[in-house]
PDB file of N, CA and C in Angstrom:
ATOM      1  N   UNK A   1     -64.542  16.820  42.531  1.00  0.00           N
ATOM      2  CA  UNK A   1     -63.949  18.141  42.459  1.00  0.00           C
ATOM      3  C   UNK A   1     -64.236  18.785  41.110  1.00  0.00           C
ATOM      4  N   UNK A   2     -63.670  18.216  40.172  1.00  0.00           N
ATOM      5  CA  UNK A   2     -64.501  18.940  39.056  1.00  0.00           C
ATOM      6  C   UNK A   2     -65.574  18.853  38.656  1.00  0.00           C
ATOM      7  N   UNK A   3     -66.788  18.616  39.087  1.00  0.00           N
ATOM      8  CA  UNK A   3     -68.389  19.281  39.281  1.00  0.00           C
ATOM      9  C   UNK A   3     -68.418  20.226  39.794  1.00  0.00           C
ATOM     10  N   UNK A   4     -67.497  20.475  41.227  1.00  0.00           N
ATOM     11  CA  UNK A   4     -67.440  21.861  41.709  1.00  0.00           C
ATOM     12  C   UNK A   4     -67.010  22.826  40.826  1.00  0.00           C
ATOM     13  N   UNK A   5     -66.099  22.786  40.008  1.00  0.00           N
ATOM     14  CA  UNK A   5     -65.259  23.325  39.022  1.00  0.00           C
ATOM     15  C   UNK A   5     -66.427  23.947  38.233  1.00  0.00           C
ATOM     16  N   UNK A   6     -67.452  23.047  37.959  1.00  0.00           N
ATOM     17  CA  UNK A   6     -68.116  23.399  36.846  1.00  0.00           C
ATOM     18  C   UNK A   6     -69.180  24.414  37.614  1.00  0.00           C
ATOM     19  N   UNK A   7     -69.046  23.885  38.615  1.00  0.00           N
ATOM     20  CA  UNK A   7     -70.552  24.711  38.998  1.00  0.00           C
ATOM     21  C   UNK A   7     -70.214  25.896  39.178  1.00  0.00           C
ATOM     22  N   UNK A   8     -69.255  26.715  40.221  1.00  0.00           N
ATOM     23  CA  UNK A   8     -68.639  27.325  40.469  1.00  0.00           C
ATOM     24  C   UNK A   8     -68.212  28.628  38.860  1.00  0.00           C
ATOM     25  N   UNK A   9     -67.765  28.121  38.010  1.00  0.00           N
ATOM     26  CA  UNK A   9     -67.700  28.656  36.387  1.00  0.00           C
ATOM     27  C   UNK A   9     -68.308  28.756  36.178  1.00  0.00           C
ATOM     28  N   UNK A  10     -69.438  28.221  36.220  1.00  0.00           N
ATOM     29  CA  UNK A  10     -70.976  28.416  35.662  1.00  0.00           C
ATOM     30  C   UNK A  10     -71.597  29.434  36.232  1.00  0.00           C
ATOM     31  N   UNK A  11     -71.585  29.456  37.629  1.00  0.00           N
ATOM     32  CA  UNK A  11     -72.036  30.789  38.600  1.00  0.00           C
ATOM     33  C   UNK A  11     -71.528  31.719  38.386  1.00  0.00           C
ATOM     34  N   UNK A  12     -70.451  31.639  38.033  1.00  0.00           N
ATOM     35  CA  UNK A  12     -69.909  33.284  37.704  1.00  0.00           C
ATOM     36  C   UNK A  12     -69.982  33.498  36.439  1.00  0.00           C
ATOM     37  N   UNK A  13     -69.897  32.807  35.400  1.00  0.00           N
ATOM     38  CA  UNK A  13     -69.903  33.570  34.340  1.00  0.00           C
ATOM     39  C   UNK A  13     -71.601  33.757  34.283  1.00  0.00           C
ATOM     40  N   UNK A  14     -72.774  33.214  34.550  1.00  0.00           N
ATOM     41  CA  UNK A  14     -73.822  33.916  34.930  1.00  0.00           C
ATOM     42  C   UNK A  14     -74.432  35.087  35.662  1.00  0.00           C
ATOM     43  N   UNK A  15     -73.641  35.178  36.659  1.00  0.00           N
ATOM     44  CA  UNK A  15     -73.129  36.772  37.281  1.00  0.00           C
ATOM     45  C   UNK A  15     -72.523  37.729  36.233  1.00  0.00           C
ATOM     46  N   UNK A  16     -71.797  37.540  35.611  1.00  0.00           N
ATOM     47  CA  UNK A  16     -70.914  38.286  34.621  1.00  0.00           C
ATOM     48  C   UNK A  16     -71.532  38.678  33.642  1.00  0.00           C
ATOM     49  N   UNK A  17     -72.966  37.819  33.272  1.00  0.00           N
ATOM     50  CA  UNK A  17     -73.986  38.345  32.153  1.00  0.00           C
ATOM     51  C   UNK A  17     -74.622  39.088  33.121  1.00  0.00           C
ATOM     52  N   UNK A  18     -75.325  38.841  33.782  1.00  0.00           N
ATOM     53  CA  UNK A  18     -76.737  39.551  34.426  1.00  0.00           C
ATOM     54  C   UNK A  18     -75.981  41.036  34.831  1.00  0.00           C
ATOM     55  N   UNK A  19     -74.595  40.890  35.101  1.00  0.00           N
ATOM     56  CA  UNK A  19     -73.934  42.353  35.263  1.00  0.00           C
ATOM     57  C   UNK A  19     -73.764  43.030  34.090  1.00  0.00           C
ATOM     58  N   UNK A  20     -72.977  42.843  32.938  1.00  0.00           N
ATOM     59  CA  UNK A  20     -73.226  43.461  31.464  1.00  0.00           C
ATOM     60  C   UNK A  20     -74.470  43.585  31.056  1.00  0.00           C
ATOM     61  N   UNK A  21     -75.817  42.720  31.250  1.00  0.00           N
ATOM     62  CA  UNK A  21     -76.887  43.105  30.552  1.00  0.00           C
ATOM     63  C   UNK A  21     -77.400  44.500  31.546  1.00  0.00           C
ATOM     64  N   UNK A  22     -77.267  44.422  32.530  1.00  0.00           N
ATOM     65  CA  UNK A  22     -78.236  45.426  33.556  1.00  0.00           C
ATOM     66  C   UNK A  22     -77.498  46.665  33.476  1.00  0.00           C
ATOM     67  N   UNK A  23     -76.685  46.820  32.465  1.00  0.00           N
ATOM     68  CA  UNK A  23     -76.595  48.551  32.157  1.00  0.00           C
ATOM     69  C   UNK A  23     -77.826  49.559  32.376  1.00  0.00           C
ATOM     70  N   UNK A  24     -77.897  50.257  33.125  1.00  0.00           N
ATOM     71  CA  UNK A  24     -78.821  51.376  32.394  1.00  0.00           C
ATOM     72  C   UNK A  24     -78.047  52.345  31.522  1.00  0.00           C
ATOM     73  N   UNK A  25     -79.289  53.072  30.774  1.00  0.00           N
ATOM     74  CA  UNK A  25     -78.260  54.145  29.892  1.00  0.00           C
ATOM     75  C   UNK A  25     -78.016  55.289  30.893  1.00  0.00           C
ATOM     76  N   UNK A  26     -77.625  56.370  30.182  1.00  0.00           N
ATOM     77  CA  UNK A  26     -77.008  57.094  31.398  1.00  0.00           C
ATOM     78  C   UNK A  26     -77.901  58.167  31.125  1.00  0.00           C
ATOM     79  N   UNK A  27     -78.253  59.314  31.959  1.00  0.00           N
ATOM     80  CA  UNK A  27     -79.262  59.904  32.255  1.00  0.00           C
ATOM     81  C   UNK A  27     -79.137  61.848  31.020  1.00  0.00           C
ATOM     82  N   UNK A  28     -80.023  61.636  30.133  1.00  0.00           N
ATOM     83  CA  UNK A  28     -79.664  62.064  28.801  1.00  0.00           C
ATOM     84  C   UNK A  28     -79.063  61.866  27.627  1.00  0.00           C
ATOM     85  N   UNK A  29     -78.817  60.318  27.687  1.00  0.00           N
ATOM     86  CA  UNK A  29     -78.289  59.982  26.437  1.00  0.00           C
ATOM     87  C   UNK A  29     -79.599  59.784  25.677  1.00  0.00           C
ATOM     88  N   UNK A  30     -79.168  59.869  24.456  1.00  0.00           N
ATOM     89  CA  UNK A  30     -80.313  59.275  23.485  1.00  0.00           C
ATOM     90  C   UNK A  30     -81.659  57.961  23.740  1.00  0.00           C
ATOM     91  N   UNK A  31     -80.227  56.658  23.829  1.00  0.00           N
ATOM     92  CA  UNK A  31     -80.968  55.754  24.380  1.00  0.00           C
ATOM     93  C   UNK A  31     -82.023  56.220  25.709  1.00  0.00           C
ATOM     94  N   UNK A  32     -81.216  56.862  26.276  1.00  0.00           N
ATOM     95  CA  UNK A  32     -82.055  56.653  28.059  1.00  0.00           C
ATOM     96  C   UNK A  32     -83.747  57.650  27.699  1.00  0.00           C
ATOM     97  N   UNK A  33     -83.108  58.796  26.245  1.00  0.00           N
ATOM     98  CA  UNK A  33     -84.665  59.724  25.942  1.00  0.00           C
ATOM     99  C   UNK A  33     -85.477  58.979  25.520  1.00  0.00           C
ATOM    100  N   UNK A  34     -85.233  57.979  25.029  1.00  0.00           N
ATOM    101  CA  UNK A  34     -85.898  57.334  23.648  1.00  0.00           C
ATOM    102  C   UNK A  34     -86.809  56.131  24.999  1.00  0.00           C
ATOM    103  N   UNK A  35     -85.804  55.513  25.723  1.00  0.00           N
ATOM    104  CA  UNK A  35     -86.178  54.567  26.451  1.00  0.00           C
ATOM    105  C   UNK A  35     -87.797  55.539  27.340  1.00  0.00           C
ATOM    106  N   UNK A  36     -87.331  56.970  27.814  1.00  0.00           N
ATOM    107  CA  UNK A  36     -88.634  57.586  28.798  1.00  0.00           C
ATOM    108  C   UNK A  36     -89.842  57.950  27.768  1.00  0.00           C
ATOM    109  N   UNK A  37     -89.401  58.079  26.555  1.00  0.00           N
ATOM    110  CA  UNK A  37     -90.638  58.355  25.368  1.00  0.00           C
ATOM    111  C   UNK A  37     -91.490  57.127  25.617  1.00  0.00           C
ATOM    112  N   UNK A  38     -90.811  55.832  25.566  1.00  0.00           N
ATOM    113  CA  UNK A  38     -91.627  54.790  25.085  1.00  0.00           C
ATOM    114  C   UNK A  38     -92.407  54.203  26.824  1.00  0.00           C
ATOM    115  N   UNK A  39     -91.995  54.737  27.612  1.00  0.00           N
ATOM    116  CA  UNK A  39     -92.176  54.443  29.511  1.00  0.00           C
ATOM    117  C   UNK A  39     -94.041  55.113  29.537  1.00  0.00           C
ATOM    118  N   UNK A  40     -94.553  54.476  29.760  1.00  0.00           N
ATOM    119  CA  UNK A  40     -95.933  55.685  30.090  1.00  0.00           C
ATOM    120  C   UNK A  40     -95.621  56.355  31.129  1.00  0.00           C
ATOM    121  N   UNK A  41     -95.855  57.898  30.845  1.00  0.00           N
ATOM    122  CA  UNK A  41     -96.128  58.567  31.635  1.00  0.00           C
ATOM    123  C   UNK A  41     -96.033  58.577  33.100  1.00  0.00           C
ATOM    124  N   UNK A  42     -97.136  57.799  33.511  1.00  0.00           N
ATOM    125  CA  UNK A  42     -97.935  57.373  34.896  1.00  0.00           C
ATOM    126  C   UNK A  42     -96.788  57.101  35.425  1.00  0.00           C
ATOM    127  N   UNK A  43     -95.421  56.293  34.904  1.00  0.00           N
ATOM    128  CA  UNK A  43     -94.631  55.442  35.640  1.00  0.00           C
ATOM    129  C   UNK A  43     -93.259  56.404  35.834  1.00  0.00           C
ATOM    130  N   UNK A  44     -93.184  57.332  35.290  1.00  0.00           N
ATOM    131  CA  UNK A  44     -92.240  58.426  35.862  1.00  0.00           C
ATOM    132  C   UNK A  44     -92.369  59.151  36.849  1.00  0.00           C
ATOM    133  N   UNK A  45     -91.351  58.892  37.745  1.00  0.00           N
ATOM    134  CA  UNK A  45     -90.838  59.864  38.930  1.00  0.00           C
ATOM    135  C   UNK A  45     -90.602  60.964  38.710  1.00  0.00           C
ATOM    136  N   UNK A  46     -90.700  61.981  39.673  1.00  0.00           N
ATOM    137  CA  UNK A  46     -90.590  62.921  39.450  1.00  0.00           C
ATOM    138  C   UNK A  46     -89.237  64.001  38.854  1.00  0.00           C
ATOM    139  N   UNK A  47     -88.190  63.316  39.207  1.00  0.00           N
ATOM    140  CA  UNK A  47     -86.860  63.708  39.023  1.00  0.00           C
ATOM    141  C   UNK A  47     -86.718  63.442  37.695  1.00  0.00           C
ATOM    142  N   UNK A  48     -87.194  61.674  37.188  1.00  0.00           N
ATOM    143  CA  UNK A  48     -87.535  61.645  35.958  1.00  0.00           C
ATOM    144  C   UNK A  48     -87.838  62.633  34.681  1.00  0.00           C
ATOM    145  N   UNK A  49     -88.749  62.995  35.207  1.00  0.00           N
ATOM    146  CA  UNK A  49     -89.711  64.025  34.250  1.00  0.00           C
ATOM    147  C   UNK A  49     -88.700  65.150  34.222  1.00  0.00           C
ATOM    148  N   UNK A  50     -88.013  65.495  35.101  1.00  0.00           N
ATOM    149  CA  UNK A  50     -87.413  66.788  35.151  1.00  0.00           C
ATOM    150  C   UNK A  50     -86.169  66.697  34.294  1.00  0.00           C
ATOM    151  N   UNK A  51     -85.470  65.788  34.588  1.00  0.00           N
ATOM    152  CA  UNK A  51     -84.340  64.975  33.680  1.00  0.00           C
ATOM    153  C   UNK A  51     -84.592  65.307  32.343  1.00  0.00           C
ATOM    154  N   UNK A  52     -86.037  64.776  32.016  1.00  0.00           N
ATOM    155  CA  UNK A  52     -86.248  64.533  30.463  1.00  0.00           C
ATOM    156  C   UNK A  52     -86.426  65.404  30.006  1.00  0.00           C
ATOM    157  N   UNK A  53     -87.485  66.496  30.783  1.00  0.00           N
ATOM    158  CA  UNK A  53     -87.329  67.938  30.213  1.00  0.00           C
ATOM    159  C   UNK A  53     -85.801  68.409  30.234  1.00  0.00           C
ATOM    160  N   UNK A  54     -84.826  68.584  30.928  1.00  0.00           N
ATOM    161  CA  UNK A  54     -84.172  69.077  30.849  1.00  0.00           C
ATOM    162  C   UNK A  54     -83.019  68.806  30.108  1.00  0.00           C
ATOM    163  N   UNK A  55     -83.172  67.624  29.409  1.00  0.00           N
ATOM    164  CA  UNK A  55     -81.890  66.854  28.812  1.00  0.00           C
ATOM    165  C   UNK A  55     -82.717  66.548  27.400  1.00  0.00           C
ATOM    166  N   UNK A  56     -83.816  65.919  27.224  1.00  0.00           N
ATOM    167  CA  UNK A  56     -84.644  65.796  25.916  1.00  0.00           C
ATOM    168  C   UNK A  56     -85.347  66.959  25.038  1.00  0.00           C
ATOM    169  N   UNK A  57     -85.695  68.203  25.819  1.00  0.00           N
ATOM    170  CA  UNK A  57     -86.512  68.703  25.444  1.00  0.00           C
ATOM    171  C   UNK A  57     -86.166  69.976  25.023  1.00  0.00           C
ATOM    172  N   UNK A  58     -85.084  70.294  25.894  1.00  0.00           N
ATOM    173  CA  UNK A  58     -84.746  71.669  25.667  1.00  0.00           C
ATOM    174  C   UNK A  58     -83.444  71.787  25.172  1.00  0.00           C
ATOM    175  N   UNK A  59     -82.883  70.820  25.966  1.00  0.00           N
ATOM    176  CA  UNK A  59     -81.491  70.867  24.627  1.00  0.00           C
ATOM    177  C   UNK A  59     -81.432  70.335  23.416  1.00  0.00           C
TER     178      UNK A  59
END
């Protein structure tokens, strides 16, 4: 029973990271401009691009 214990604790608090790390930033913050500056091009969607103009560029 307590191997289960462990395993079980172990699984979740590994869930509990992979959930805090996988923030994205939020769409016009600094981070999230800075993050599409450094993205090539090629790999932005279209809504993307529009976002960035409209949240990076002009405000």
């Amino acid at each position: 029973m307590n191997v289960l214990k462990r395993i079980i604790c172990g699984v979740v608090l590994a869930g509990v990271a992979l959930m805090l790390s996988g923030c994205p930033a939020t769409v016009g913050s600094e981070r999230w401009c800075q993050n599409m500056r450094d993205k090539p091009k090629a790999d932005w969607s279209a809504s993307e691009a529009v976002d960035f103009a409209k949240h990076c560029i002009i405000n």
